[in-house]
Every structure is written in C-alpha cells, then in structure tokens.
PDB file of N, CA and C in Angstrom:
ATOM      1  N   UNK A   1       0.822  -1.199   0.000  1.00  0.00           N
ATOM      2  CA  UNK A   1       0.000   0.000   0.000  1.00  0.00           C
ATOM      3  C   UNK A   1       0.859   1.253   0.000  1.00  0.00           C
ATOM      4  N   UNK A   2       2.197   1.137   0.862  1.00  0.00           N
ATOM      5  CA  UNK A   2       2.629   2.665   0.908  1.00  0.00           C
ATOM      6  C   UNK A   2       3.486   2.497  -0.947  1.00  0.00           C
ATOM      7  N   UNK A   3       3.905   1.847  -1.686  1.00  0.00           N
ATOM      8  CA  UNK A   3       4.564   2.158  -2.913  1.00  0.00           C
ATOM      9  C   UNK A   3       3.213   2.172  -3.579  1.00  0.00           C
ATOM     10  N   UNK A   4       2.284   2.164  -3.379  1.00  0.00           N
ATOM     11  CA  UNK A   4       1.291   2.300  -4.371  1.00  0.00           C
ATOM     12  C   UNK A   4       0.711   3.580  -4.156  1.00  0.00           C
ATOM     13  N   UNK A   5       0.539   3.912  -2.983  1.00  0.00           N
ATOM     14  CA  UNK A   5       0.064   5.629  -2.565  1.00  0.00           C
ATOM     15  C   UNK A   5       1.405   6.765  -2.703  1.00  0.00           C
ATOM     16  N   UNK A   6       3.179   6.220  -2.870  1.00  0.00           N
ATOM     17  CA  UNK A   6       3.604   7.088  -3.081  1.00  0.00           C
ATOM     18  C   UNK A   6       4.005   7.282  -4.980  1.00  0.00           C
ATOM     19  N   UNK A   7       3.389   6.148  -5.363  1.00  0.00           N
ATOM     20  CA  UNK A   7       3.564   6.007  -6.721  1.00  0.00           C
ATOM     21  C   UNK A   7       2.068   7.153  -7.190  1.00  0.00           C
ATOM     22  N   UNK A   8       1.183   6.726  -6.718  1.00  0.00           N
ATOM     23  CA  UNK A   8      -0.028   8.027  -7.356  1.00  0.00           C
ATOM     24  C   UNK A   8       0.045   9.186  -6.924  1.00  0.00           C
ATOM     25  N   UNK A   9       0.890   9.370  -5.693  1.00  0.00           N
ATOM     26  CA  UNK A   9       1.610  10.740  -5.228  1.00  0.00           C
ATOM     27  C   UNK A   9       2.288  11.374  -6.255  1.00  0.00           C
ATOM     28  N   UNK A  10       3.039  10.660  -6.975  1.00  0.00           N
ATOM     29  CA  UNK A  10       3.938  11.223  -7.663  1.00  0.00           C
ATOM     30  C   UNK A  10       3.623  11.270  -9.093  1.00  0.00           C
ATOM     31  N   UNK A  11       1.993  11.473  -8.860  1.00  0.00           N
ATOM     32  CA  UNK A  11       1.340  11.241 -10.217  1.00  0.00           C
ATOM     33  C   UNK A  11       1.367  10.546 -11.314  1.00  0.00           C
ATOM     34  N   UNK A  12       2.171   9.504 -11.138  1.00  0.00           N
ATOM     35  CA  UNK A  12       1.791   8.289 -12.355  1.00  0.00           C
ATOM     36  C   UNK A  12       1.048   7.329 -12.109  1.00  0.00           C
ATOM     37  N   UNK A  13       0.540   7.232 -13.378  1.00  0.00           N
ATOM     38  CA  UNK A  13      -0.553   6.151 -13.637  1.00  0.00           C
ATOM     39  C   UNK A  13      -0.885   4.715 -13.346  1.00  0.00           C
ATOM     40  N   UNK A  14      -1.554   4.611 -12.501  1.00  0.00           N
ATOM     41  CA  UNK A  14      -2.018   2.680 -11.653  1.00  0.00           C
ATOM     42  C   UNK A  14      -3.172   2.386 -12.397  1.00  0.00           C
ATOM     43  N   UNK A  15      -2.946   2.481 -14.056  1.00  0.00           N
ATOM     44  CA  UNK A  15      -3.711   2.189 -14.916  1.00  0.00           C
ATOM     45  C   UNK A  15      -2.774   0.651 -15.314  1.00  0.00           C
ATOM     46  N   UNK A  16      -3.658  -0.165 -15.278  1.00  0.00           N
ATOM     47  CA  UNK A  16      -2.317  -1.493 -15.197  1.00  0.00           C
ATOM     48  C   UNK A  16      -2.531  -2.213 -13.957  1.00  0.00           C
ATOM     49  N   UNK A  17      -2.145  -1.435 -12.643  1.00  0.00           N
ATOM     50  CA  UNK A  17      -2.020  -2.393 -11.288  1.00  0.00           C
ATOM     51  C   UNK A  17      -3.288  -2.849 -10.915  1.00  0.00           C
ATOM     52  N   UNK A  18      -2.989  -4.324 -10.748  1.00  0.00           N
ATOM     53  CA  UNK A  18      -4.121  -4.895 -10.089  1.00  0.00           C
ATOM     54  C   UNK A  18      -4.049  -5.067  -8.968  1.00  0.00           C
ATOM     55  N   UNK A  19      -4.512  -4.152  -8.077  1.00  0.00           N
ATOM     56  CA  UNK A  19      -4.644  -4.325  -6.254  1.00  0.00           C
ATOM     57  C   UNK A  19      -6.045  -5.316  -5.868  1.00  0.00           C
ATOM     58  N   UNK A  20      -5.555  -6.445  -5.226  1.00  0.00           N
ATOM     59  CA  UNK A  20      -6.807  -7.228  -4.208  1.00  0.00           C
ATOM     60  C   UNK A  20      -5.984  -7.852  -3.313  1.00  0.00           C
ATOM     61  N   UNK A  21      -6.787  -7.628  -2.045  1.00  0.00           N
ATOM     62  CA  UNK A  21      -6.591  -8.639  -1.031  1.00  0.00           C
ATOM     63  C   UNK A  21      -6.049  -9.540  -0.778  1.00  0.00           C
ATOM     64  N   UNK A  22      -6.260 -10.608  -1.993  1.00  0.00           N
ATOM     65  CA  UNK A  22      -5.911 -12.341  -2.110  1.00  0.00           C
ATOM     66  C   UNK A  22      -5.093 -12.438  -2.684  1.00  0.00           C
ATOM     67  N   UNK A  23      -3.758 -11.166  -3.115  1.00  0.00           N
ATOM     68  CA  UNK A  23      -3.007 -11.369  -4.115  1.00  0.00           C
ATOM     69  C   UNK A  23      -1.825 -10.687  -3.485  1.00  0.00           C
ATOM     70  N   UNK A  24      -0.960 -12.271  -3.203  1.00  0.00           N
ATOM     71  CA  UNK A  24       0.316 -11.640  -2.580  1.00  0.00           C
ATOM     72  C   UNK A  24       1.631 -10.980  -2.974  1.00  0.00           C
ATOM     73  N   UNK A  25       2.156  -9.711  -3.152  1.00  0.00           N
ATOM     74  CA  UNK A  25       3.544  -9.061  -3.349  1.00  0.00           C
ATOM     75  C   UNK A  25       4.481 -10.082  -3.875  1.00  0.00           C
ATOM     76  N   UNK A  26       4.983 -10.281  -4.950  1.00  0.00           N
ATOM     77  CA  UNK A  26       6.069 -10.941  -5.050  1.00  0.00           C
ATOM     78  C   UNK A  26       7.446 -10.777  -4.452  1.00  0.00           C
ATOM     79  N   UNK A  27       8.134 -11.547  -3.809  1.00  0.00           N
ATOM     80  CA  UNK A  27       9.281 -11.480  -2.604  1.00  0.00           C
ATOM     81  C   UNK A  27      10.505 -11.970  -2.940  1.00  0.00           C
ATOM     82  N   UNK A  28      11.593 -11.130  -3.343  1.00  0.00           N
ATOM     83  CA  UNK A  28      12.966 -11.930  -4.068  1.00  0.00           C
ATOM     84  C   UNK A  28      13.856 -11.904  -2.430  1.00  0.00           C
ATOM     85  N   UNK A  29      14.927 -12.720  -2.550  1.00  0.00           N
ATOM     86  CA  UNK A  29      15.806 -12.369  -1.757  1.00  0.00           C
ATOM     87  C   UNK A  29      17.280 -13.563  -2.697  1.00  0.00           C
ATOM     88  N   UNK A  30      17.731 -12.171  -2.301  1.00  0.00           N
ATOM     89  CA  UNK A  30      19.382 -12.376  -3.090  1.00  0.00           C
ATOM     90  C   UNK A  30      20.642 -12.327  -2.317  1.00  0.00           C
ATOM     91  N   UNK A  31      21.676 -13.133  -2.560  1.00  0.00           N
ATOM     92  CA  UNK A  31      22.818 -13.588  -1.991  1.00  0.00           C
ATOM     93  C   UNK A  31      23.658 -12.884  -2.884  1.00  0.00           C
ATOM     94  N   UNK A  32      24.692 -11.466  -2.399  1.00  0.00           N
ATOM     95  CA  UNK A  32      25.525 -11.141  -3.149  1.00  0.00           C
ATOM     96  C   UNK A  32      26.379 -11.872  -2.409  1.00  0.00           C
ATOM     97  N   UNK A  33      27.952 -11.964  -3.586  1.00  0.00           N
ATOM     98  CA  UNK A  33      29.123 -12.527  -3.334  1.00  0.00           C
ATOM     99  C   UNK A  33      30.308 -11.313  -3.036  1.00  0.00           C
ATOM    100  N   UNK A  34      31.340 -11.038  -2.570  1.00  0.00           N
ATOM    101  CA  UNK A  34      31.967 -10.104  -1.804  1.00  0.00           C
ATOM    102  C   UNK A  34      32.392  -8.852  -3.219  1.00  0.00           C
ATOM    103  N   UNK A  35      32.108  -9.440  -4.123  1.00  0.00           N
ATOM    104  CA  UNK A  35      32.281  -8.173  -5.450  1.00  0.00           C
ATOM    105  C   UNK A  35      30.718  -7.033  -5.362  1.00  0.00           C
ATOM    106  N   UNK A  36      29.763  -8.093  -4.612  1.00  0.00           N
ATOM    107  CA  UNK A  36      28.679  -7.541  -4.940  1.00  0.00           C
ATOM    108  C   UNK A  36      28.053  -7.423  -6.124  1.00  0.00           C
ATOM    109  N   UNK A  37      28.126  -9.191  -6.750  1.00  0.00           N
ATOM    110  CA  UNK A  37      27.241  -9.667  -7.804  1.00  0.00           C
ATOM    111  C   UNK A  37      26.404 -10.846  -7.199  1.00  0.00           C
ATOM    112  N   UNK A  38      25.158 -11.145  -7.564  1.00  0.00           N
ATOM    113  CA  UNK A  38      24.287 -11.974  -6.994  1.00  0.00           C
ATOM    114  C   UNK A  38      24.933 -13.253  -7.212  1.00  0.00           C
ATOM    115  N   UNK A  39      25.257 -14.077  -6.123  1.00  0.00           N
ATOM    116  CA  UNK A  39      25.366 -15.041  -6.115  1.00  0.00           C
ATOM    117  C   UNK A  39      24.512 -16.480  -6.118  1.00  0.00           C
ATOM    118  N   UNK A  40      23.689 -16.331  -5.671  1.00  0.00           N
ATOM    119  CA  UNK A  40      22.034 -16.922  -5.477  1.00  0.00           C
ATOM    120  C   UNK A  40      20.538 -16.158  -5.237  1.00  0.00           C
ATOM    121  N   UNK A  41      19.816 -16.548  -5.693  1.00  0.00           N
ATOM    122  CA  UNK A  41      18.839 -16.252  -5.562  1.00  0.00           C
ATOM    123  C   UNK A  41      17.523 -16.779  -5.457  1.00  0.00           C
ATOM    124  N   UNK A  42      16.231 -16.953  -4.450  1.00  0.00           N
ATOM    125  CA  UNK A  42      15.229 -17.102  -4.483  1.00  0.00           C
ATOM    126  C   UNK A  42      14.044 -16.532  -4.797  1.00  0.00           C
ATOM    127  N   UNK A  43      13.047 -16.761  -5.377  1.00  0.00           N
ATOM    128  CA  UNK A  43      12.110 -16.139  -5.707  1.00  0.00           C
ATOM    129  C   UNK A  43      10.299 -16.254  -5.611  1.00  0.00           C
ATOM    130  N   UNK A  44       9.919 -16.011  -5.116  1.00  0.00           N
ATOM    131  CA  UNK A  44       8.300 -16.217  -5.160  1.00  0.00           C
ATOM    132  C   UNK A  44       7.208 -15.354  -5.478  1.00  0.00           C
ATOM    133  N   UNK A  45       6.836 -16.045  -6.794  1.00  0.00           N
ATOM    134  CA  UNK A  45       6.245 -14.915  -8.051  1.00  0.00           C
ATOM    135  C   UNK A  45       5.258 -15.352  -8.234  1.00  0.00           C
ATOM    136  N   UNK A  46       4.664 -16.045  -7.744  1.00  0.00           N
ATOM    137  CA  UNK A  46       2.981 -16.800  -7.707  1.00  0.00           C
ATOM    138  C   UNK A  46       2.253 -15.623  -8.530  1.00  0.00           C
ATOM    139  N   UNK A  47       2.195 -14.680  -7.936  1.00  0.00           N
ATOM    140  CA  UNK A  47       1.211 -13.546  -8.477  1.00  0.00           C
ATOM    141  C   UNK A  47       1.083 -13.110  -9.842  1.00  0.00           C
ATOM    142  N   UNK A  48       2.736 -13.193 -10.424  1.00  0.00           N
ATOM    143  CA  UNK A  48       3.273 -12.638 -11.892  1.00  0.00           C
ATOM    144  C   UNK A  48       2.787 -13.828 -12.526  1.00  0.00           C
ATOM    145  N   UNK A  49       2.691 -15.344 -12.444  1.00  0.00           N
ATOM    146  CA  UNK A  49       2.313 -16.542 -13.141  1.00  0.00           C
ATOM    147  C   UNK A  49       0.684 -16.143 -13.164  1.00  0.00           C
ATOM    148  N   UNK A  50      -0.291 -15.984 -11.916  1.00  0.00           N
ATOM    149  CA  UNK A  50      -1.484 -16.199 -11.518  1.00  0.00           C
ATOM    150  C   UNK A  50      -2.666 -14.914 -12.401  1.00  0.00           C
ATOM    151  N   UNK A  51      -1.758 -13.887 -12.295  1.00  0.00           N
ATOM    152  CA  UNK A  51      -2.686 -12.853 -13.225  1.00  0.00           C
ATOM    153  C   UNK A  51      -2.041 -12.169 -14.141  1.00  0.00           C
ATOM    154  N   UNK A  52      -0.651 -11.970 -14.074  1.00  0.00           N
ATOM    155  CA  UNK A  52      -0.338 -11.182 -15.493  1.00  0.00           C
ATOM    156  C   UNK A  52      -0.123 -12.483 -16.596  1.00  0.00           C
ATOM    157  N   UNK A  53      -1.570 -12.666 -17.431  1.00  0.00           N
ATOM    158  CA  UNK A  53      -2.104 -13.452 -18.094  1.00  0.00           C
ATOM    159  C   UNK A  53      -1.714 -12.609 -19.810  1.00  0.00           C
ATOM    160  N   UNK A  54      -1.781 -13.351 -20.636  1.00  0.00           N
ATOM    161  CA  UNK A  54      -1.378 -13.177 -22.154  1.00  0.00           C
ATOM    162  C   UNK A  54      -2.872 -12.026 -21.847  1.00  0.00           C
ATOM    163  N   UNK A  55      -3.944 -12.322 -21.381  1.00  0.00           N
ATOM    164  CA  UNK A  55      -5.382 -11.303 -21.997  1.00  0.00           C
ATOM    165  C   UNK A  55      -5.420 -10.043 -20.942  1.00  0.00           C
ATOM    166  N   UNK A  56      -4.626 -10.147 -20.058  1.00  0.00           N
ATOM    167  CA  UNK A  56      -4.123  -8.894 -18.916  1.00  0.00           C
ATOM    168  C   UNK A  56      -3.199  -8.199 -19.866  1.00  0.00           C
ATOM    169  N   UNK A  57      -2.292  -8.633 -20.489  1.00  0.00           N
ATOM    170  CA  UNK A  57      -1.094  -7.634 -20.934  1.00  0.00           C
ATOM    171  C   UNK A  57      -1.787  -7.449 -22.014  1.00  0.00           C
ATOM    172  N   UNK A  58      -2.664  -8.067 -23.158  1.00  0.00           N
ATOM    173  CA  UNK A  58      -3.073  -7.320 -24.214  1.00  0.00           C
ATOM    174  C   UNK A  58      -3.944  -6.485 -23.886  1.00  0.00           C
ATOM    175  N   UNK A  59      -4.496  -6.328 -22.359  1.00  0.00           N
ATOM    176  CA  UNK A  59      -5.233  -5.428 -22.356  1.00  0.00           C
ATOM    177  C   UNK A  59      -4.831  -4.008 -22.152  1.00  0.00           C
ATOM    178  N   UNK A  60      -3.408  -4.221 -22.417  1.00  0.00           N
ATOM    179  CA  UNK A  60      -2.808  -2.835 -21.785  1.00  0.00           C
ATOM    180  C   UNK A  60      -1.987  -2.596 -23.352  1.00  0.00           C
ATOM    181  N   UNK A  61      -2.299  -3.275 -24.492  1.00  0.00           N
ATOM    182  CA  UNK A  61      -1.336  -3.181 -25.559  1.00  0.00           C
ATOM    183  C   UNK A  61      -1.402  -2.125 -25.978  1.00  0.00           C
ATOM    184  N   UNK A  62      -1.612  -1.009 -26.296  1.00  0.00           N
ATOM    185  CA  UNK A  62      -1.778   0.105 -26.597  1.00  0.00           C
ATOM    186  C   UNK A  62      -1.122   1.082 -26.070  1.00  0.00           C
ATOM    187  N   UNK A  63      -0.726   1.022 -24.470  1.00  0.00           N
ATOM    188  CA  UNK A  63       0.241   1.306 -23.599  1.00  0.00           C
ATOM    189  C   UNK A  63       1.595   0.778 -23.862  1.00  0.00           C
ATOM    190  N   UNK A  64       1.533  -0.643 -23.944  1.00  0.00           N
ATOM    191  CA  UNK A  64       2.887  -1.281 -24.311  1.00  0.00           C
ATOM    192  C   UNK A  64       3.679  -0.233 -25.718  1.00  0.00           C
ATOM    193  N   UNK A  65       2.865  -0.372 -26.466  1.00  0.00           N
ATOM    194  CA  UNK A  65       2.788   0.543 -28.148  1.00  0.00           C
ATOM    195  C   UNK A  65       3.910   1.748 -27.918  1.00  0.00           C
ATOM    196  N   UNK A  66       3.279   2.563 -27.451  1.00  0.00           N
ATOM    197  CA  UNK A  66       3.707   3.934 -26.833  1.00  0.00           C
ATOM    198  C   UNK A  66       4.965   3.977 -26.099  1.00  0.00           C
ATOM    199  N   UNK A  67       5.541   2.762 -25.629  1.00  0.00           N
ATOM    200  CA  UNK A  67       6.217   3.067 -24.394  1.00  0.00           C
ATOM    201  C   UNK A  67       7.706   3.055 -25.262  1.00  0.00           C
ATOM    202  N   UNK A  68       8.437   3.894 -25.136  1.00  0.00           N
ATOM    203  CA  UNK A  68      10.153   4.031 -25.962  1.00  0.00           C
ATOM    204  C   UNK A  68      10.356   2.350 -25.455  1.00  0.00           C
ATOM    205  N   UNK A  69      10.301   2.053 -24.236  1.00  0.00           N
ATOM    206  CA  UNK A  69      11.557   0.758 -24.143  1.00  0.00           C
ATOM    207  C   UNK A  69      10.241   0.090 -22.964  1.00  0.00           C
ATOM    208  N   UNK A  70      10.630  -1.400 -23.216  1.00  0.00           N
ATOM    209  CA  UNK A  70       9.512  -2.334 -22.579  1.00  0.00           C
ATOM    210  C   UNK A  70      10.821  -3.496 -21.933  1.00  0.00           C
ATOM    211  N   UNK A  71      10.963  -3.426 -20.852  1.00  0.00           N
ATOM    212  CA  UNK A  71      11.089  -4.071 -20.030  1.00  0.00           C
ATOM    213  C   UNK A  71      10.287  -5.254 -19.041  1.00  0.00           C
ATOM    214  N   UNK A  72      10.918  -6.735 -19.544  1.00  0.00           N
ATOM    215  CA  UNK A  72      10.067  -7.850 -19.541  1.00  0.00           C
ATOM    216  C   UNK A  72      10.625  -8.345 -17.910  1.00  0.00           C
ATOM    217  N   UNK A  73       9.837  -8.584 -16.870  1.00  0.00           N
ATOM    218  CA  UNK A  73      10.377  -9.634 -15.837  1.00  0.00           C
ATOM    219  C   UNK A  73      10.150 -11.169 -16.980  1.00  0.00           C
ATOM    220  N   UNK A  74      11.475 -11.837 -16.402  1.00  0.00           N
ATOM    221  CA  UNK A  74      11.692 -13.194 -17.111  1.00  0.00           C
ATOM    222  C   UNK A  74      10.947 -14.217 -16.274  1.00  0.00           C
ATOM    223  N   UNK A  75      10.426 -13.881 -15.366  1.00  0.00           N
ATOM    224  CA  UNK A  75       9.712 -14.747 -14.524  1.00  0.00           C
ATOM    225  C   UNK A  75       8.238 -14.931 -14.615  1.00  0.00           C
ATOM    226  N   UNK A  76       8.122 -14.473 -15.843  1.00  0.00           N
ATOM    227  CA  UNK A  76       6.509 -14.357 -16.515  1.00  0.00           C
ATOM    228  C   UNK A  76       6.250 -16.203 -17.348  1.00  0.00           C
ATOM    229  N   UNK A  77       5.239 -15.932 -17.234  1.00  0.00           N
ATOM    230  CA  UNK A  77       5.309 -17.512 -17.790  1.00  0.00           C
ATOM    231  C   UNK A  77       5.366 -17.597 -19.201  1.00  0.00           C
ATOM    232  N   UNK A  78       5.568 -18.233 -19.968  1.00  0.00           N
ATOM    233  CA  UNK A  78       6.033 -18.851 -21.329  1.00  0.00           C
ATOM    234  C   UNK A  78       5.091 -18.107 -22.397  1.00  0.00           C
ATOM    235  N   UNK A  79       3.607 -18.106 -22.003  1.00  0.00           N
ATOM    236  CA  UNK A  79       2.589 -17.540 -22.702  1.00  0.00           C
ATOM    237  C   UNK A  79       2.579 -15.972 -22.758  1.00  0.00           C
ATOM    238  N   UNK A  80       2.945 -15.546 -21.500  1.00  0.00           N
ATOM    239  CA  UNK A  80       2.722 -13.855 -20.908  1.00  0.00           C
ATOM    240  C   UNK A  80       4.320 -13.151 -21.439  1.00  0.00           C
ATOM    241  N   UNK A  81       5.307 -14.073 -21.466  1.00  0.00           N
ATOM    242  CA  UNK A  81       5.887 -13.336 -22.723  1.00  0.00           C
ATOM    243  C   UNK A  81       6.512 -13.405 -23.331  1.00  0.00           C
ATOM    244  N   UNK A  82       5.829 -13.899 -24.719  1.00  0.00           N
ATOM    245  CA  UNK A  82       5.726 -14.431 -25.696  1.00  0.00           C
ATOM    246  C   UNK A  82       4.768 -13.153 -25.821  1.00  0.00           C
ATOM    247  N   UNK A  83       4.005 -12.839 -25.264  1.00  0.00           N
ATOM    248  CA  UNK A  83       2.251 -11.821 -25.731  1.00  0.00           C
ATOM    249  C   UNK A  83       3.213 -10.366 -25.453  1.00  0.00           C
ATOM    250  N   UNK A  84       3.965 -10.206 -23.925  1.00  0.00           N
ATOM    251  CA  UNK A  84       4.704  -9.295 -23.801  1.00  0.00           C
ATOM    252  C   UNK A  84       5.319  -8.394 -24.792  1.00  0.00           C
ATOM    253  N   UNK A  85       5.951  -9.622 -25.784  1.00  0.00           N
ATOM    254  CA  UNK A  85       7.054  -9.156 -26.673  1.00  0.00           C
ATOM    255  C   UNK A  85       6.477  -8.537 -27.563  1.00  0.00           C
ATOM    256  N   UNK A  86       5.443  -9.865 -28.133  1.00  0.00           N
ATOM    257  CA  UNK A  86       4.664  -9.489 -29.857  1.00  0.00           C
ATOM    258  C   UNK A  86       3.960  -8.254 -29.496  1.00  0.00           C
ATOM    259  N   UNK A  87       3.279  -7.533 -28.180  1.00  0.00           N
ATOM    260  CA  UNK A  87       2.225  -6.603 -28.196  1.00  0.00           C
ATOM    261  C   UNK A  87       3.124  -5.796 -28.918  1.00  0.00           C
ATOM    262  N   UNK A  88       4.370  -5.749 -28.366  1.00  0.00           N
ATOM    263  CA  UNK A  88       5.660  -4.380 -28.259  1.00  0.00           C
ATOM    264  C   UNK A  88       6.099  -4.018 -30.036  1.00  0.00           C
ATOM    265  N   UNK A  89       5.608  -5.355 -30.734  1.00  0.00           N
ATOM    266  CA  UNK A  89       6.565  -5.265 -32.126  1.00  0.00           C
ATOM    267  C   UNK A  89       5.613  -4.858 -32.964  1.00  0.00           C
ATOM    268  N   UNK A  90       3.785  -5.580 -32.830  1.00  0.00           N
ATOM    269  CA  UNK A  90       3.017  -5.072 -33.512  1.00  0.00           C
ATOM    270  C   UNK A  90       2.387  -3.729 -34.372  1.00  0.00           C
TER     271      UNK A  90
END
C-alpha cells in the first residue's frame, strides 16, 4: 500500500495495477558474493504466473505501443511473454 500511494503521489498512472486482497507481493531475496554480484537467488512470483495473463497484458497493448523501451520480468510464464514481446513489435 505505501509504494502504491507514493507512486499516485507522484502522479503516475495505476492504470495497469491490479490491487486485491488475495493477491500476494512478489518477494525476491538475493545472496551477493563479496564483489557484490548476486550469487544466489530465491524467488516467489505466484502472483506474476497467476494474473499477469497473455489477456491482462493485451489489455494494456496500446500502452505497451507507446512506451520508448519495454522491459520484460523473465519470470513471466512462457505464454505472458511471448504476448509481452509481440504486443511491443506489432
């Protein structure tokens, strides 16, 4: 809640975010090595598999369109981007 109230603070658009209840924050935690490059990492992304769906991101394709540079999390599932990419090239 507070990055989502200081994100519309700062007047950009939560056209896109899906806020509910039943839908938990995705949670990384990373092991740097003494250079301070990740050495390991865990991840739990339930949420990014569960709703950012191939028919969620085309619903935002028009946005994708517009945007100079589209930056993909790789932890999207096989379908979501794959849809990610093509919205971006169409």
């Amino acid at each position: 809640n507070l990055l989502f109230e200081q994100w519309k603070t700062a007047g950009l658009s939560t056209e896109g975010i899906l806020k509910n209840k039943d839908i938990e924050t995705p949670v990384v935690c990373n092991i740097f090595d003494v250079n301070g490059e990740v050495a390991a990492g865990v991840a739990s992304v339930e949420a990014l598999e569960k709703y950012l769906t191939p028919d969620w991101i085309l619903r935002y394709k028009g946005t994708l369109l517009s945007a100079p540079v589209l930056m993909v999390d790789a932890n999207l599932s096989g379908p979501s981007l794959e849809t990610s990419c093509k919205s971006n090239c169409i």
